[in-house]
C-alpha atoms as a PDB file:
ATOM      1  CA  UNK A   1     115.290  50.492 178.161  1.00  0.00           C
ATOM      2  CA  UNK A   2     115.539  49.796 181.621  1.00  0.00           C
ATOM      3  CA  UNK A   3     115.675  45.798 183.203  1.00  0.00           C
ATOM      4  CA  UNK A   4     112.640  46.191 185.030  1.00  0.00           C
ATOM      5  CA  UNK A   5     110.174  47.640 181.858  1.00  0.00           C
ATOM      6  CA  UNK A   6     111.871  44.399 179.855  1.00  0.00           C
ATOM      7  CA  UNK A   7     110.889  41.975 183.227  1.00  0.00           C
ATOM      8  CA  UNK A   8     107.517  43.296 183.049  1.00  0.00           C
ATOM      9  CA  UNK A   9     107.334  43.355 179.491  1.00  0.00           C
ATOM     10  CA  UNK A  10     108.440  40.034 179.062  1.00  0.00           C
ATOM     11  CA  UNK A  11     106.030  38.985 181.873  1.00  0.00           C
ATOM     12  CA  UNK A  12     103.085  40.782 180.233  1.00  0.00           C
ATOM     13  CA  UNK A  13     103.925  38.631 177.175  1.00  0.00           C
ATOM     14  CA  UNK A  14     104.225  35.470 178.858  1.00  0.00           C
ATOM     15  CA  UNK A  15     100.393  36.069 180.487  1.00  0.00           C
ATOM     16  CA  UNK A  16      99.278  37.194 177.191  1.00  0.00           C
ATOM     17  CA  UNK A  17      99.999  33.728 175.813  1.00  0.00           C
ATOM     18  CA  UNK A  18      98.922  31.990 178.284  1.00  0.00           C
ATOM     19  CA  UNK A  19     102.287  30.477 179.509  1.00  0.00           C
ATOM     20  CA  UNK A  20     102.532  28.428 182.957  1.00  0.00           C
ATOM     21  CA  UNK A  21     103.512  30.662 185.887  1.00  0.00           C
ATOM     22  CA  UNK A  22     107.498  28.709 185.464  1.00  0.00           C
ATOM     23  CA  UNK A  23     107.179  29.963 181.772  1.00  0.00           C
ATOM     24  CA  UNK A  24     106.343  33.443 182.685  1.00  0.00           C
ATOM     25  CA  UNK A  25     109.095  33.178 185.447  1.00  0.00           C
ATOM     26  CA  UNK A  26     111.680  32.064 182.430  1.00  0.00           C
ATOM     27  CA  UNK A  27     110.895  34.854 180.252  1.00  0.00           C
ATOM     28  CA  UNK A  28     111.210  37.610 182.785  1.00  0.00           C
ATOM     29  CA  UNK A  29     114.477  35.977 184.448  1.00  0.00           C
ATOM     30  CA  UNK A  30     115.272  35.233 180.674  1.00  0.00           C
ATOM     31  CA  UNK A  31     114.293  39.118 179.314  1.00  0.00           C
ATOM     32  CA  UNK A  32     116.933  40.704 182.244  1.00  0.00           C
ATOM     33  CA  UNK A  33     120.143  38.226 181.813  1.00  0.00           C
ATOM     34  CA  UNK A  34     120.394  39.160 178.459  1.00  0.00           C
ATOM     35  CA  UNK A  35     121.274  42.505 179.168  1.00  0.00           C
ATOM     36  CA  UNK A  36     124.924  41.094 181.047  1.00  0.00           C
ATOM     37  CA  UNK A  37     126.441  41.262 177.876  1.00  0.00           C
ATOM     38  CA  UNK A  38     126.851  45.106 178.475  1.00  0.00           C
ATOM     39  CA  UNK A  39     128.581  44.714 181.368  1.00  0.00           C
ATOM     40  CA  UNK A  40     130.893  41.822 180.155  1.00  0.00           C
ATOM     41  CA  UNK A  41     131.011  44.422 176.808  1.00  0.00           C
ATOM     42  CA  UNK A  42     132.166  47.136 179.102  1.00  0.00           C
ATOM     43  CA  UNK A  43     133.951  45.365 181.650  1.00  0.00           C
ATOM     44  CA  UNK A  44     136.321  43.599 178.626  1.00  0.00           C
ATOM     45  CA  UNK A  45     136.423  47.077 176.618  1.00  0.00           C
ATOM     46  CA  UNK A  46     137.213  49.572 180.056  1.00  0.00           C
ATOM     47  CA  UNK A  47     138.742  48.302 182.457  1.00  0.00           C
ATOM     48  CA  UNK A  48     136.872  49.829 184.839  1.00  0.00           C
ATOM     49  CA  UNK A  49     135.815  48.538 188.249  1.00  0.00           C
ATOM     50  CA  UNK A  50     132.395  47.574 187.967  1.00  0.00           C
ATOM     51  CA  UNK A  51     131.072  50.028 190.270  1.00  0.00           C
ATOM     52  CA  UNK A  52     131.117  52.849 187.956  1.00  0.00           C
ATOM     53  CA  UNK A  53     128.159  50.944 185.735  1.00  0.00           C
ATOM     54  CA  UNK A  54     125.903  52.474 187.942  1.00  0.00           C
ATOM     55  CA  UNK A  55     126.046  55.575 187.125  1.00  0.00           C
ATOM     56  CA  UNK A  56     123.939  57.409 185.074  1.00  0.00           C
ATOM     57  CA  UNK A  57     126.289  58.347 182.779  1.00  0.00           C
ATOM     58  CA  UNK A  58     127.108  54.475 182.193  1.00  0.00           C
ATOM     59  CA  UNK A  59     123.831  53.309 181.913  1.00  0.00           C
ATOM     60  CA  UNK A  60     123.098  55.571 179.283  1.00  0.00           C
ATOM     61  CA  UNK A  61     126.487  54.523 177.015  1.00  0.00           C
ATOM     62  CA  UNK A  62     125.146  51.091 177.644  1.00  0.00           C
ATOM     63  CA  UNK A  63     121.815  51.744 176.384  1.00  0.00           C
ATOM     64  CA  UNK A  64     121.965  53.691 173.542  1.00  0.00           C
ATOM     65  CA  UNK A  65     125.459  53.240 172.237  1.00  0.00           C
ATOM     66  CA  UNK A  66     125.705  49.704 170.239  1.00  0.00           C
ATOM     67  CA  UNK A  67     128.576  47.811 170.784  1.00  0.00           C
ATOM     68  CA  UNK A  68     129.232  44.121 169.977  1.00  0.00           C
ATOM     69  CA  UNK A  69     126.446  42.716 172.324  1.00  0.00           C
ATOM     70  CA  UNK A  70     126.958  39.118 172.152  1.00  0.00           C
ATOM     71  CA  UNK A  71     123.589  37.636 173.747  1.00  0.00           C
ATOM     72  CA  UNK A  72     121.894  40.509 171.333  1.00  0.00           C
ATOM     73  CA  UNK A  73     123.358  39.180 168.294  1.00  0.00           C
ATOM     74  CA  UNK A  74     121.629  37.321 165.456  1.00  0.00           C
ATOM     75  CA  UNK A  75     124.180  34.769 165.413  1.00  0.00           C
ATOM     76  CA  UNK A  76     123.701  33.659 168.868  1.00  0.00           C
ATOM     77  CA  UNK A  77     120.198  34.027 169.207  1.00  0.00           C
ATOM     78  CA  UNK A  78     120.377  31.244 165.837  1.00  0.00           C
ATOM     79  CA  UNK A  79     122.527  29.000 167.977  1.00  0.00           C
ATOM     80  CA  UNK A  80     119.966  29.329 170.863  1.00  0.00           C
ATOM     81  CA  UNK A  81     116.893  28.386 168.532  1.00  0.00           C
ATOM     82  CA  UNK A  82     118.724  25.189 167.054  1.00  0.00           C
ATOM     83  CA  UNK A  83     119.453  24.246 170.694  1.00  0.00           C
ATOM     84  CA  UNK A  84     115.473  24.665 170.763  1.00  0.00           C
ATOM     85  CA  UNK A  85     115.272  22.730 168.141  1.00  0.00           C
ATOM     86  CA  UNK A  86     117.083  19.796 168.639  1.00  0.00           C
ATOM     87  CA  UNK A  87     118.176  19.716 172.364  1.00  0.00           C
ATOM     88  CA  UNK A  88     115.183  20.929 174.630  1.00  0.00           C
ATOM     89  CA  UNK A  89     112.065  22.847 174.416  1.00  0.00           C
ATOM     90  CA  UNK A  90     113.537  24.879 177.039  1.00  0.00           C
ATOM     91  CA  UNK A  91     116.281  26.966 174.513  1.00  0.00           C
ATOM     92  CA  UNK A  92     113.028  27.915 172.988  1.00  0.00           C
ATOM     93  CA  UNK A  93     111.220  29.854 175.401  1.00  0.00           C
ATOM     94  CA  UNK A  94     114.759  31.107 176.033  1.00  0.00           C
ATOM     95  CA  UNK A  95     114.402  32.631 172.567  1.00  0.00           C
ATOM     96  CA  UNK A  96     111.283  33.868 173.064  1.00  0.00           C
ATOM     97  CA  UNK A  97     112.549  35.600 176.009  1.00  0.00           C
ATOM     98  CA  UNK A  98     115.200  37.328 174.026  1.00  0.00           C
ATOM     99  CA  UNK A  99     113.196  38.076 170.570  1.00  0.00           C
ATOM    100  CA  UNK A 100     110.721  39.781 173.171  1.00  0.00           C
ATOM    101  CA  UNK A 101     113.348  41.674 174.536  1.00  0.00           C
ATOM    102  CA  UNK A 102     115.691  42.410 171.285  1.00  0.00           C
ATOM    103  CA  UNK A 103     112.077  43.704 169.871  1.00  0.00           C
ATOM    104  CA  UNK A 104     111.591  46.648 172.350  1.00  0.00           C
ATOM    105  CA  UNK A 105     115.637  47.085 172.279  1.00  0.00           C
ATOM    106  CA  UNK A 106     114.419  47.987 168.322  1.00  0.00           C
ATOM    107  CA  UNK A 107     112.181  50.249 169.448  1.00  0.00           C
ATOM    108  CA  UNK A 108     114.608  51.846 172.167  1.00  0.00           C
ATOM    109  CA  UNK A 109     116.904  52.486 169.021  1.00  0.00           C
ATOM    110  CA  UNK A 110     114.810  54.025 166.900  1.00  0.00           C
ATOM    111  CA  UNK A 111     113.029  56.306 169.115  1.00  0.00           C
ATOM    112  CA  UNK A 112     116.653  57.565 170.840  1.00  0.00           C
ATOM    113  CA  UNK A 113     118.703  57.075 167.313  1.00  0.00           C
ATOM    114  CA  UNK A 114     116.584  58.164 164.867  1.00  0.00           C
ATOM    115  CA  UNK A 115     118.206  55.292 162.045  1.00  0.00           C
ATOM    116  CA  UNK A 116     118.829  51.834 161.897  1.00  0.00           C
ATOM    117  CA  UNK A 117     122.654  52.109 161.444  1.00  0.00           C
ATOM    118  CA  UNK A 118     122.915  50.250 165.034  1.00  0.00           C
ATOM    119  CA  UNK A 119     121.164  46.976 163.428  1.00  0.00           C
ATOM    120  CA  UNK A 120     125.157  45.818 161.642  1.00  0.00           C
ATOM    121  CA  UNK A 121     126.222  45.974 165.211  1.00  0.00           C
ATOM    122  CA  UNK A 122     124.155  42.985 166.336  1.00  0.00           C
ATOM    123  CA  UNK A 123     125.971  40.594 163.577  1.00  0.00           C
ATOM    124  CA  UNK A 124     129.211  39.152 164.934  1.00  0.00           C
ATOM    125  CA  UNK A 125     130.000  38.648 160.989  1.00  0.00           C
ATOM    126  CA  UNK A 126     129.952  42.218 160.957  1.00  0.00           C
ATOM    127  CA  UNK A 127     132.870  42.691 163.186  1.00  0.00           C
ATOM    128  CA  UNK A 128     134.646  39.587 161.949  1.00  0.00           C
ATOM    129  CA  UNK A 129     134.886  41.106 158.491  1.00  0.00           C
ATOM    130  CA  UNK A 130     135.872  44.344 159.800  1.00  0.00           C
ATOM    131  CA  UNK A 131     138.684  43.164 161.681  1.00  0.00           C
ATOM    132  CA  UNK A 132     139.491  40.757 158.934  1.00  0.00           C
ATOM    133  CA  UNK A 133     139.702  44.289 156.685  1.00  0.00           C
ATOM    134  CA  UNK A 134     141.710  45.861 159.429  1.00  0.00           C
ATOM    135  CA  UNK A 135     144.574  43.363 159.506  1.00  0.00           C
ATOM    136  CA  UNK A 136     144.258  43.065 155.366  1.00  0.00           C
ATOM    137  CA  UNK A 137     145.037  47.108 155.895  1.00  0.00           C
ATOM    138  CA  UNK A 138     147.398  46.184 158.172  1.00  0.00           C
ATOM    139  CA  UNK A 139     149.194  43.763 156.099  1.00  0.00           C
ATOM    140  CA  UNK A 140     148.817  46.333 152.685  1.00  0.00           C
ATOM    141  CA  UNK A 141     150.451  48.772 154.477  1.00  0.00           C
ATOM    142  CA  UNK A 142     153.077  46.491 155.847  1.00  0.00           C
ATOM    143  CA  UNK A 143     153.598  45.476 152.265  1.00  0.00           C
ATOM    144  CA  UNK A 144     154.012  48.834 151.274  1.00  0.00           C
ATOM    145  CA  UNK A 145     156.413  49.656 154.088  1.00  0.00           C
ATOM    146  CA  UNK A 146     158.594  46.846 153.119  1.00  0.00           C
ATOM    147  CA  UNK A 147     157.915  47.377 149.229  1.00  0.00           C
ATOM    148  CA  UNK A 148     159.439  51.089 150.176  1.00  0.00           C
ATOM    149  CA  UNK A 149     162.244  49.321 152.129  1.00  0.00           C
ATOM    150  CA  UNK A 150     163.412  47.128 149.632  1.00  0.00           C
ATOM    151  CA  UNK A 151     163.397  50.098 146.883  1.00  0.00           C
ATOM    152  CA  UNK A 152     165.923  51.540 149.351  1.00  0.00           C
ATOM    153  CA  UNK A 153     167.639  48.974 149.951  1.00  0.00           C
ATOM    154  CA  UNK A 154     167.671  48.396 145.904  1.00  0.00           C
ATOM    155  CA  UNK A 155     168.777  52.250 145.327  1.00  0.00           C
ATOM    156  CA  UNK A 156     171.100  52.048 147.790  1.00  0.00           C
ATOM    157  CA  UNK A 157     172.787  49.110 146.232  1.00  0.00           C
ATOM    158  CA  UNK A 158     172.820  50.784 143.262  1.00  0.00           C
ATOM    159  CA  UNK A 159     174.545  53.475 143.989  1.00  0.00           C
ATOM    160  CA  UNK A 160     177.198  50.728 145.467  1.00  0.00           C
ATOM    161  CA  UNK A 161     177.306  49.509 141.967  1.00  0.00           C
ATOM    162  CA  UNK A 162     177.832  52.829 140.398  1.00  0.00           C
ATOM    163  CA  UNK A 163     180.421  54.517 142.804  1.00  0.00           C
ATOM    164  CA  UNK A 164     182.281  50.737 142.442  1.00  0.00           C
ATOM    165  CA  UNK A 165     181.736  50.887 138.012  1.00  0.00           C
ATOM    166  CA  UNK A 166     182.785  54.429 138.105  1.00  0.00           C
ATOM    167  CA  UNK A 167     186.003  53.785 139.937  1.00  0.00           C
ATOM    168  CA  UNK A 168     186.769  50.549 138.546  1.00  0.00           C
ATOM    169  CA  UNK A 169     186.343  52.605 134.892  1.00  0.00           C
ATOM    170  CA  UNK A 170     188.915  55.496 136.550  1.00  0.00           C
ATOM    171  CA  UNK A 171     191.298  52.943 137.547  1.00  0.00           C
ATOM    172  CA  UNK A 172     190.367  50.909 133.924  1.00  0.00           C
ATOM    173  CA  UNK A 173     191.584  54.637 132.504  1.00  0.00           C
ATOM    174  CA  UNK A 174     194.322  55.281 134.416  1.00  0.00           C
ATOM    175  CA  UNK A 175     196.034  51.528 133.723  1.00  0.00           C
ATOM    176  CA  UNK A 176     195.487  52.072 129.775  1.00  0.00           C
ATOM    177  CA  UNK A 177     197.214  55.465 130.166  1.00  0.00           C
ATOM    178  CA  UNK A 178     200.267  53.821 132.150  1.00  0.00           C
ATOM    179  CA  UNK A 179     200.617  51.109 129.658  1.00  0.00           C
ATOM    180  CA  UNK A 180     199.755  53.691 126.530  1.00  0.00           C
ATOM    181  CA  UNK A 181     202.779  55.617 128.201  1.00  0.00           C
ATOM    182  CA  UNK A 182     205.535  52.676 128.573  1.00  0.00           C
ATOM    183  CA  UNK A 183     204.523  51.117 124.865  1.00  0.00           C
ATOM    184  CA  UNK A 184     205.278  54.699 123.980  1.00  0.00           C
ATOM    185  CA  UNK A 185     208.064  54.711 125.924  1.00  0.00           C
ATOM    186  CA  UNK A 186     209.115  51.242 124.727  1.00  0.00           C
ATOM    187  CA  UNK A 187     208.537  52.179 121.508  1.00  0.00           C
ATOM    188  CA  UNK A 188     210.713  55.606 121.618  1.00  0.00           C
ATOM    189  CA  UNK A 189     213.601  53.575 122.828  1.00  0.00           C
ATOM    190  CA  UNK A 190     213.409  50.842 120.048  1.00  0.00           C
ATOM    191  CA  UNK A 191     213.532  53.689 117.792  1.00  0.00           C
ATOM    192  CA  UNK A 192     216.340  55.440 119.171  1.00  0.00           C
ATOM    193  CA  UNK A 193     218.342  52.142 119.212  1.00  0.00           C
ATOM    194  CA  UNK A 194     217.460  51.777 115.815  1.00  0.00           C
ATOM    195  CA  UNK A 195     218.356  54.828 115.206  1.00  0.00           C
ATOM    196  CA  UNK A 196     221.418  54.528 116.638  1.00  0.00           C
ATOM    197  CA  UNK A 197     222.767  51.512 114.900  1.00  0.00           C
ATOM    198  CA  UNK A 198     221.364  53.231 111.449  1.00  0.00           C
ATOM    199  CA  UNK A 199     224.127  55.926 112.591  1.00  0.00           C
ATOM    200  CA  UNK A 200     227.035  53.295 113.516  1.00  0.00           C
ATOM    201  CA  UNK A 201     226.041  51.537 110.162  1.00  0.00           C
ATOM    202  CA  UNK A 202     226.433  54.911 108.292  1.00  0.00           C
ATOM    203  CA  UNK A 203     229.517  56.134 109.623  1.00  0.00           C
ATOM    204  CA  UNK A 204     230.984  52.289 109.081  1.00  0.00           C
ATOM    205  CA  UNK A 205     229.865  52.915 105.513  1.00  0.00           C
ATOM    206  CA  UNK A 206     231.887  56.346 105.339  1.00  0.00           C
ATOM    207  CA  UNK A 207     234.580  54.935 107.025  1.00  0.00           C
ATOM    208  CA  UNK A 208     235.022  52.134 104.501  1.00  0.00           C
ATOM    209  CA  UNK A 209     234.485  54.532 101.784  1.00  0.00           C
ATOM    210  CA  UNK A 210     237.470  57.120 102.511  1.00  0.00           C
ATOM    211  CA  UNK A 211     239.427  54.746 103.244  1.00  0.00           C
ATOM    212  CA  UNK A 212     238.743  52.951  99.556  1.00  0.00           C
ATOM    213  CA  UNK A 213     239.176  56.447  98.035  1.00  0.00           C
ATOM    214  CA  UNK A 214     242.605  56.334 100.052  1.00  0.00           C
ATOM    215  CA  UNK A 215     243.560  53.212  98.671  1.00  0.00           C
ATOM    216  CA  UNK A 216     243.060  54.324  95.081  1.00  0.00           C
ATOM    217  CA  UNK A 217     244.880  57.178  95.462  1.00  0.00           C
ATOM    218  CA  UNK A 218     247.992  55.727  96.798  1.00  0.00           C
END
């Protein structure tokens, strides 16, 4: 809706209940600044000069497209009744201003939108806990990624550990082969020395025998 149907709508309201001419004065003043949290909306989302808002193009996104509004949402319009409240009197026709306004915003809505989807935009909890979900996303997936790292890094080291078993079994292998080869070895000469001194034995034996069969001859 445009700024000047809220003025004179919150005007209108302001006669209706009788308010004092300042009163009246508030609510209009109050029914048009509310609306600046488009601009600072678009002007912190864009980065556009602020010319372009006046196009018609513009205007429309900033009507009929909710965004995080802040003077539209409930939880500022709760802080602005407590100042009310417990400040000054004045907060409250402040919040009049902007219920009166906020109520033909609902209208605006519905009649352009067809649904009521738009209303979780005007609850700064809303975008608090989707933010909150993004970086919990953010950090899931970051555990994953480093979940997925560290298997790597685990498989990788594995295979370390295998190559280094395997060879350390090849070389295990090859040293029980060399040493199966010299006991062998050692073993084949201890019997050929033993066999040889069997022989020098025996032929010691024969000696002595021929020449005791000599001996009885003679």
């Amino acid at each position: 809706m445009h700024s000047i149907s809220h003025a004179l709508i919150n005007g209108l309201a302001g006669y209706v209940l009788g308010f004092e001419p300042r009163i009246i004065a508030l609510l209009v003043i109050a029914g048009v600044v509310i609306d600046l949290d488009h601009f600072l909306y678009y002007l912190v989302t864009t980065k556009k000069p602020i010319r372009q808002l006046f196009g018609l193009g513009v205007k429309h996104w900033m009507c009929y497209t909710p965004r995080l509004f802040l003077f539209h949402t409930l939880e500022f319009n709760v802080i602005v009744l407590l100042f009310g409240l417990f400040v000054h009197p004045f907060f409250l026709y402040l919040e009049l201003a902007f219920v009166i306004h906020m109520m033909m915003d609902v209208y605006d809505y519905i009649l352009h939108l067809g649904n009521i989807r738009w209303a979780k935009h005007w609850f700064v909890t809303y975008y608090v806990l989707r933010y909150l979900n993004r970086k919990a996303r953010e950090a899931s997936a970051a555990a994953k990624r480093g979940f997925a790292k560290a298997r790597v890094r685990v498989a990788a080291k594995r295979d370390v550990f295998r190559h280094k078993l395997v060879a350390e079994r090849a070389k295990l292998r090859l040293r029980l082969r060399e040493d199966r080869a010299r006991f062998q070895a050692r073993i084949s000469s201890q019997r050929a020395r033993f066999a040889a001194r069997v022989r020098k034995v025996r032929a010691k034996l024969r000696s002595k025998r021929v020449y005791a069969r000599s001996g009885a001859s003679e």
